[in-house]
C-alpha atoms as a PDB file:
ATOM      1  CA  UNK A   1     -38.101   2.446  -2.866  1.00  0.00           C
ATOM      2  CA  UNK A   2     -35.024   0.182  -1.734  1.00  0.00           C
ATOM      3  CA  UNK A   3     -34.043  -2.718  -4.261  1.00  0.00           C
ATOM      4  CA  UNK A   4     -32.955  -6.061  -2.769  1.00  0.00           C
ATOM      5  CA  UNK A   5     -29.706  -7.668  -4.162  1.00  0.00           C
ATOM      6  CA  UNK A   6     -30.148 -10.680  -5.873  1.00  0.00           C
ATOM      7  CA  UNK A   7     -28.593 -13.554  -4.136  1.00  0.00           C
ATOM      8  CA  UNK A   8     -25.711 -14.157  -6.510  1.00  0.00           C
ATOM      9  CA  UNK A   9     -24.777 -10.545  -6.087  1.00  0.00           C
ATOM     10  CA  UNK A  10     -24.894 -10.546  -2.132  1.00  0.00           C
ATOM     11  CA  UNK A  11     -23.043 -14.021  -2.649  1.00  0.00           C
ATOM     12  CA  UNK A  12     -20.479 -12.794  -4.803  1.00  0.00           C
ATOM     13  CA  UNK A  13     -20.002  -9.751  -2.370  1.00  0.00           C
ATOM     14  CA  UNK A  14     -19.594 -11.844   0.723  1.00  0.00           C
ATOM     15  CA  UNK A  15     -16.999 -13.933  -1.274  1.00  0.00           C
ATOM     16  CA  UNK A  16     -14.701 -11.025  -2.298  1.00  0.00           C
ATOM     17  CA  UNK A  17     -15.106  -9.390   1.606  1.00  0.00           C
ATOM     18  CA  UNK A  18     -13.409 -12.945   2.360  1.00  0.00           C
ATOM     19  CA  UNK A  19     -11.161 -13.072   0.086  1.00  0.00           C
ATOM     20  CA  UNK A  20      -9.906  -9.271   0.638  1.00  0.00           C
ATOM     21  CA  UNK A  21      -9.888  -9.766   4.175  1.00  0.00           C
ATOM     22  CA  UNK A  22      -6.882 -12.914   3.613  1.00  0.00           C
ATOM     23  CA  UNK A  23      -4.855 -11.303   1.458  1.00  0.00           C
ATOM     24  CA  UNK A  24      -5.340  -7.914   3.783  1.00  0.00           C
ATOM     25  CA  UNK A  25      -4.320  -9.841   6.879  1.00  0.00           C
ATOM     26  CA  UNK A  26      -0.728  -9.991   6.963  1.00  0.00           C
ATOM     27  CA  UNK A  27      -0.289  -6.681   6.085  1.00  0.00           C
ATOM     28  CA  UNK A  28      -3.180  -4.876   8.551  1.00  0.00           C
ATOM     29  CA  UNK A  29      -2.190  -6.696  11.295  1.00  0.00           C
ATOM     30  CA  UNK A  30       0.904  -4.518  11.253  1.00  0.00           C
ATOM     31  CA  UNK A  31      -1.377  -1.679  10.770  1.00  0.00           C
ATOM     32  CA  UNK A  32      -2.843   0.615  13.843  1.00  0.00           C
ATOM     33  CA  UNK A  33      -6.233   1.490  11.393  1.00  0.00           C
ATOM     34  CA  UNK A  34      -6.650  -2.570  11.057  1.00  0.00           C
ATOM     35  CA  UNK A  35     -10.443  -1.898  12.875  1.00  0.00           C
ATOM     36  CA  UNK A  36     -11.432   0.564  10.251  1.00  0.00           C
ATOM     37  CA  UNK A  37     -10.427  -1.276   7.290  1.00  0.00           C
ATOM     38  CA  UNK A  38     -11.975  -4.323   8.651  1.00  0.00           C
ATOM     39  CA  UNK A  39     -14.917  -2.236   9.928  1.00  0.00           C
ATOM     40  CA  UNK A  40     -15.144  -1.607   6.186  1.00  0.00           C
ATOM     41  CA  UNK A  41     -15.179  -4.857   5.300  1.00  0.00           C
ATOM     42  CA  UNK A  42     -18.330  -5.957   7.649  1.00  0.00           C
ATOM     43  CA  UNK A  43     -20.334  -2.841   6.206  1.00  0.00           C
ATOM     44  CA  UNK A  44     -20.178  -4.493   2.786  1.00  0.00           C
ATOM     45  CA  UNK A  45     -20.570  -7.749   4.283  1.00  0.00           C
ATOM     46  CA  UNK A  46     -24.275  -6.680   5.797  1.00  0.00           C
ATOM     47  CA  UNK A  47     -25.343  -4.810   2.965  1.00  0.00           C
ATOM     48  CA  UNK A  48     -28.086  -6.734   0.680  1.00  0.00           C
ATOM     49  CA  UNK A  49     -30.087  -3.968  -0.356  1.00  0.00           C
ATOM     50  CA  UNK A  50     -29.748  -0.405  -2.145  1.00  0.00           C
ATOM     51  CA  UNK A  51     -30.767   0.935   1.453  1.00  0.00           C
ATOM     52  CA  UNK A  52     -27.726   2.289   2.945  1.00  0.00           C
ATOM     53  CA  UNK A  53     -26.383   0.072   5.475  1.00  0.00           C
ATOM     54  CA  UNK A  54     -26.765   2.623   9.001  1.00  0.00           C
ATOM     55  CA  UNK A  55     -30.445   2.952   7.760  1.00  0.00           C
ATOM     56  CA  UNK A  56     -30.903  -0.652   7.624  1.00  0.00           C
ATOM     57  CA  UNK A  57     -29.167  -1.317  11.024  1.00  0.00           C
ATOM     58  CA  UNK A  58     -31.150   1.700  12.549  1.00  0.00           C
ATOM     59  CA  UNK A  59     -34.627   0.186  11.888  1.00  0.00           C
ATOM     60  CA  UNK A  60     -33.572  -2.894  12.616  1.00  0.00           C
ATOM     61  CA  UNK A  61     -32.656  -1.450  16.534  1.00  0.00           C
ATOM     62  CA  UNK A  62     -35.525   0.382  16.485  1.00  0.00           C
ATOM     63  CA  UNK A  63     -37.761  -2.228  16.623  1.00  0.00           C
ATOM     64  CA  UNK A  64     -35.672  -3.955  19.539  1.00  0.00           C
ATOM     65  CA  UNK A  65     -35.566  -0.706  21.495  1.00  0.00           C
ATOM     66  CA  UNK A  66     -39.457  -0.056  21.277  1.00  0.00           C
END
């Protein structure tokens, strides 16, 4: 149902979160919503598949939990 990402694509995503997140910091650190935008930043950081990134995180607890 879900598609992976290939692994230039998660590659190239990871790269740009890095890259965003320098050029961001000077400017959110004077920012009180730094946590969201960064927050942001780690949800397209985990995110290799089409499968939305809460789903993914939510099975992956689920089997810890049970």
């Amino acid at each position: 149902m879900y598609e992976n990402y290939s692994l230039l694509k998660i590659i190239t995503r990871r790269i740009a979160v890095i890259v965003i997140g320098l050029l961001a910091l000077p400017i959110m650190l004077l920012r009180d919503d730094r946590a969201r935008f960064y927050s942001y930043l780690h949800r397209v950081w985990c995110k290799t598949s089409q499968k939305p990134v809460w789903l993914a995180q939510a099975e992956a607890a689920g089997r810890d939990i049970w």
